[in-house]
N, C-alpha and C. Protein backbone atom coordinates (compact mmCIF):
# COMPACT_ATOMS: atom_id res chain seq x y z
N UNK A 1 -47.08 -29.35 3.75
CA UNK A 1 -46.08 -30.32 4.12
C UNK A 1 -45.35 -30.78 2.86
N UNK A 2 -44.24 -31.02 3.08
CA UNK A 2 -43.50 -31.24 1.72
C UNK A 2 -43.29 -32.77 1.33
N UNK A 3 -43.29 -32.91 0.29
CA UNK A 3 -44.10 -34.19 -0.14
C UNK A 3 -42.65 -35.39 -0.41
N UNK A 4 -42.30 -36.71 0.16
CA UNK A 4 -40.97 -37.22 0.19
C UNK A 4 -41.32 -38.70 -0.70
N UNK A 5 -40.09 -39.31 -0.44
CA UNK A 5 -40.09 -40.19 -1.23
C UNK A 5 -40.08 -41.25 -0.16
N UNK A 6 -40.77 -43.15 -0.33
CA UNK A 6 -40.56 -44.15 0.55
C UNK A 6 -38.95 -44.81 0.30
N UNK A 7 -38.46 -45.14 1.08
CA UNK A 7 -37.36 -45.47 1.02
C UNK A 7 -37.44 -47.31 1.97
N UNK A 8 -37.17 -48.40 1.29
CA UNK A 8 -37.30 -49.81 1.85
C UNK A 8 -36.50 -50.40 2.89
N UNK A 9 -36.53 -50.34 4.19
CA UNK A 9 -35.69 -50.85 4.77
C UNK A 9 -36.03 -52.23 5.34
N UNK A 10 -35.14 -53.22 5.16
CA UNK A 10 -35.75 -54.80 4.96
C UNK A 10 -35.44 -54.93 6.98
N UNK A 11 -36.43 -55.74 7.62
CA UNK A 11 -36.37 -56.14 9.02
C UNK A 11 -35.07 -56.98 9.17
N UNK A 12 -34.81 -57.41 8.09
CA UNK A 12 -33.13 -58.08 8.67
C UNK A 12 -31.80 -57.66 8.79
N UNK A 13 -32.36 -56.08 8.14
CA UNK A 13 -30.86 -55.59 8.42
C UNK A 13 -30.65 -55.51 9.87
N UNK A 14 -31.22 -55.44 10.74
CA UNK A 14 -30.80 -55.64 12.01
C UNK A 14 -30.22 -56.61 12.49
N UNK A 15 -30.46 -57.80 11.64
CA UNK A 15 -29.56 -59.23 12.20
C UNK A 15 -28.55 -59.94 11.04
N UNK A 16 -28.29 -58.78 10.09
CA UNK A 16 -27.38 -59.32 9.17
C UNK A 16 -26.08 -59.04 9.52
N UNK A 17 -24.95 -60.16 9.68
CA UNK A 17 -24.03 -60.21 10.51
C UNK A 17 -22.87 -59.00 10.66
N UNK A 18 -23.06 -58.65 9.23
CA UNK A 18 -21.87 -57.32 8.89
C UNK A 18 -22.57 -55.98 9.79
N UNK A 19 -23.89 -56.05 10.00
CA UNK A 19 -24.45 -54.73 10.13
C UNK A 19 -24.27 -55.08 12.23
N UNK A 20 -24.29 -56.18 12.74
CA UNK A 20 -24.54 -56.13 13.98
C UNK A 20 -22.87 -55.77 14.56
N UNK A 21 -21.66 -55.74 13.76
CA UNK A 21 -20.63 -55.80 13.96
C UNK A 21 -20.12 -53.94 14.24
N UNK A 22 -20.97 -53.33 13.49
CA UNK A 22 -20.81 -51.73 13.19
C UNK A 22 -21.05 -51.10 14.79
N UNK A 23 -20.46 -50.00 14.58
CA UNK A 23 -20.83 -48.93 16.09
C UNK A 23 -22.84 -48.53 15.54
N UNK A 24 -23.24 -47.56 16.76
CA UNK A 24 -24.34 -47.25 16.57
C UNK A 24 -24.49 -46.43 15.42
N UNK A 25 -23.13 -45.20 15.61
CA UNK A 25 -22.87 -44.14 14.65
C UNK A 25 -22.91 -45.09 13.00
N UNK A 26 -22.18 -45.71 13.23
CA UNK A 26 -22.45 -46.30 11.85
C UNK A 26 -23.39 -47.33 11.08
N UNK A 27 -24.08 -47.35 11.89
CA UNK A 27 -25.38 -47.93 11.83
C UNK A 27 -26.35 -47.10 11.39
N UNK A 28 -26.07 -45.82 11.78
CA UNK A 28 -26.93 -44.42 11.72
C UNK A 28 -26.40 -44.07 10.06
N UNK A 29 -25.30 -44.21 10.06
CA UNK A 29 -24.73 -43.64 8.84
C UNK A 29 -25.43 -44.17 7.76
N UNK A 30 -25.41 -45.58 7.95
CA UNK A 30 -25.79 -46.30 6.97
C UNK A 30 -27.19 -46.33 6.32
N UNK A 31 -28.29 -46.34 7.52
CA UNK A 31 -29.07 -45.83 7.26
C UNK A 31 -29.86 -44.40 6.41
N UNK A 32 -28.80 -43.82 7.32
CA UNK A 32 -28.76 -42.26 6.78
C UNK A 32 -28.56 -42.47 4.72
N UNK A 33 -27.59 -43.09 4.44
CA UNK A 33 -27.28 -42.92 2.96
C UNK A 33 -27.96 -43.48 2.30
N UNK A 34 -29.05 -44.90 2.88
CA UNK A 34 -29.84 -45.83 2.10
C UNK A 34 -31.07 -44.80 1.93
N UNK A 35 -31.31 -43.87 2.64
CA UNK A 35 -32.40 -43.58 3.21
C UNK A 35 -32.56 -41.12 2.42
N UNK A 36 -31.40 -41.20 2.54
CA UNK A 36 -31.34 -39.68 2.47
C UNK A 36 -32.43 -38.25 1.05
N UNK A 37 -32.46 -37.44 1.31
CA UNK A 37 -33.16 -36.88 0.05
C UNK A 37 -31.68 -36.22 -0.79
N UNK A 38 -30.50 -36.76 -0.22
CA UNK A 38 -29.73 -36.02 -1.43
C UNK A 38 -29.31 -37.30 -2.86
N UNK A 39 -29.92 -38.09 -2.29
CA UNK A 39 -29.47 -39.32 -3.40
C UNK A 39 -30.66 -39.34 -4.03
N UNK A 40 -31.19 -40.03 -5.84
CA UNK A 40 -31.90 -40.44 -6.32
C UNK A 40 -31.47 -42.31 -6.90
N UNK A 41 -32.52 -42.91 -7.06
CA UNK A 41 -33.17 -44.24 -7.59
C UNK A 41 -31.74 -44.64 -8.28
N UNK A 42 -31.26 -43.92 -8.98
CA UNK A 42 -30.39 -44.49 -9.76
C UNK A 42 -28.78 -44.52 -8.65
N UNK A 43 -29.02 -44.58 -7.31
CA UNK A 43 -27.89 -43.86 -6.75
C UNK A 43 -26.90 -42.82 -6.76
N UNK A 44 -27.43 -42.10 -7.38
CA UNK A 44 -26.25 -40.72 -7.42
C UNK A 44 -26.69 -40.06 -6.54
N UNK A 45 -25.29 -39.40 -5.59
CA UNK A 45 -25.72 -38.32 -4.75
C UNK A 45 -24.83 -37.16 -4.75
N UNK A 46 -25.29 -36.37 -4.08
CA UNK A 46 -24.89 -34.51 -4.16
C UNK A 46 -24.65 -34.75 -2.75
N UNK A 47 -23.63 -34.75 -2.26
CA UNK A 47 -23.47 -35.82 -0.69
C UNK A 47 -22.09 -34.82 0.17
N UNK A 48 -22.26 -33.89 0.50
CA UNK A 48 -21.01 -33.09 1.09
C UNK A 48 -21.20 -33.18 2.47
N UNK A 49 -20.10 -33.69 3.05
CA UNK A 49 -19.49 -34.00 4.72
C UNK A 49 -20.76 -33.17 5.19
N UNK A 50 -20.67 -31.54 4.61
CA UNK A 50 -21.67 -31.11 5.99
C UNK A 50 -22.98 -30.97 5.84
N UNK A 51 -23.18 -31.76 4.55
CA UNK A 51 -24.86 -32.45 4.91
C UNK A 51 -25.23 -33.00 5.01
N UNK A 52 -24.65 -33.73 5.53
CA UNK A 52 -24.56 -35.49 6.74
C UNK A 52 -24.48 -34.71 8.44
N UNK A 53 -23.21 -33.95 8.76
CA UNK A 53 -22.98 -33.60 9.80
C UNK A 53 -24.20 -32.32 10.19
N UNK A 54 -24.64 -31.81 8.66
CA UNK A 54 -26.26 -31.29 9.45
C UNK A 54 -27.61 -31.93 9.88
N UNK A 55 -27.62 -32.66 8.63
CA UNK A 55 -29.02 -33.37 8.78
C UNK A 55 -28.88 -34.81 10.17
N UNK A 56 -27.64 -35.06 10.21
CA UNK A 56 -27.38 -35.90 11.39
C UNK A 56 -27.46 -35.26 12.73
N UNK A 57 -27.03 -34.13 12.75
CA UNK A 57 -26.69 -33.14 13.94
C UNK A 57 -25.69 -33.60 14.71
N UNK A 58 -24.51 -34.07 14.00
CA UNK A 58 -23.21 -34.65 14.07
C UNK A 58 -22.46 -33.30 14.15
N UNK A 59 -21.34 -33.05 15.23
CA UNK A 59 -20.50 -31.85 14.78
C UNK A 59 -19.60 -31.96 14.26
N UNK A 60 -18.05 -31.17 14.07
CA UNK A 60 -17.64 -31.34 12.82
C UNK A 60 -16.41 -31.98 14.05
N UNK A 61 -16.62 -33.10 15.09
CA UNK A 61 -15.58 -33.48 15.89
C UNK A 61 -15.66 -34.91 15.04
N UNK A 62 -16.53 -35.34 13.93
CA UNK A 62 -16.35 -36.37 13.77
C UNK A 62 -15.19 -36.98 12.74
N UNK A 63 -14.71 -38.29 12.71
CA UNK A 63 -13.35 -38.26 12.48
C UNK A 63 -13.83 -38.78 10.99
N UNK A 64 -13.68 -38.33 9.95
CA UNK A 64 -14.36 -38.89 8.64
C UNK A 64 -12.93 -40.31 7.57
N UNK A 65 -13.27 -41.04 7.43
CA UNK A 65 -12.72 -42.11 7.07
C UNK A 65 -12.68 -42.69 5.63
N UNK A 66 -13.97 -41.84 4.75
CA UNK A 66 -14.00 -41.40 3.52
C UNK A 66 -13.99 -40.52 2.86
C-alpha cells in the first residue's frame, strides 16, 4: 500500500460563512487542493486542469474560471 501524507481539516470549515455560501462542486474543489498529493508543505503545486478533472472524475464539461 502506498504510504500518504495527513492532511488537517478543521470541523468548522463546514460552518465558516464563506465556505457554506460555495456550490457542492466547489466545496469539493476546495477540499480537493487543501488536501491533494500534487501539492507539498510549503504550498507549491504541479496542478494541471486534468489532474483535478482525473483524480475528481470531473469531465472536461467543466467550465474552469482559473
Amino acid at each position: 500500500m502506498a504510504k500518504g501524507r495527513y492532511t488537517q481539516v478543521f470541523d468548522r470549515f463546514w460552518d465558516d460563512e464563506n465556505i457554506v455560501l460555495l456550490s457542492n462542486d466547489s466545496k469539493l474543489l476546495y477540499l480537493y487542493i487543501m488536501s491533494c498529493r500534487h501539492g507539498n508543505a510549503a504550498g507549491v503545486f504541479i496542478l494541471p486542469k486534468p489532474y483535478i478533472q482525473d483524480d475528481l472524475r470531473w469531465g472536461r464539461f467543466i467550465v474552469w474560471i482559473f
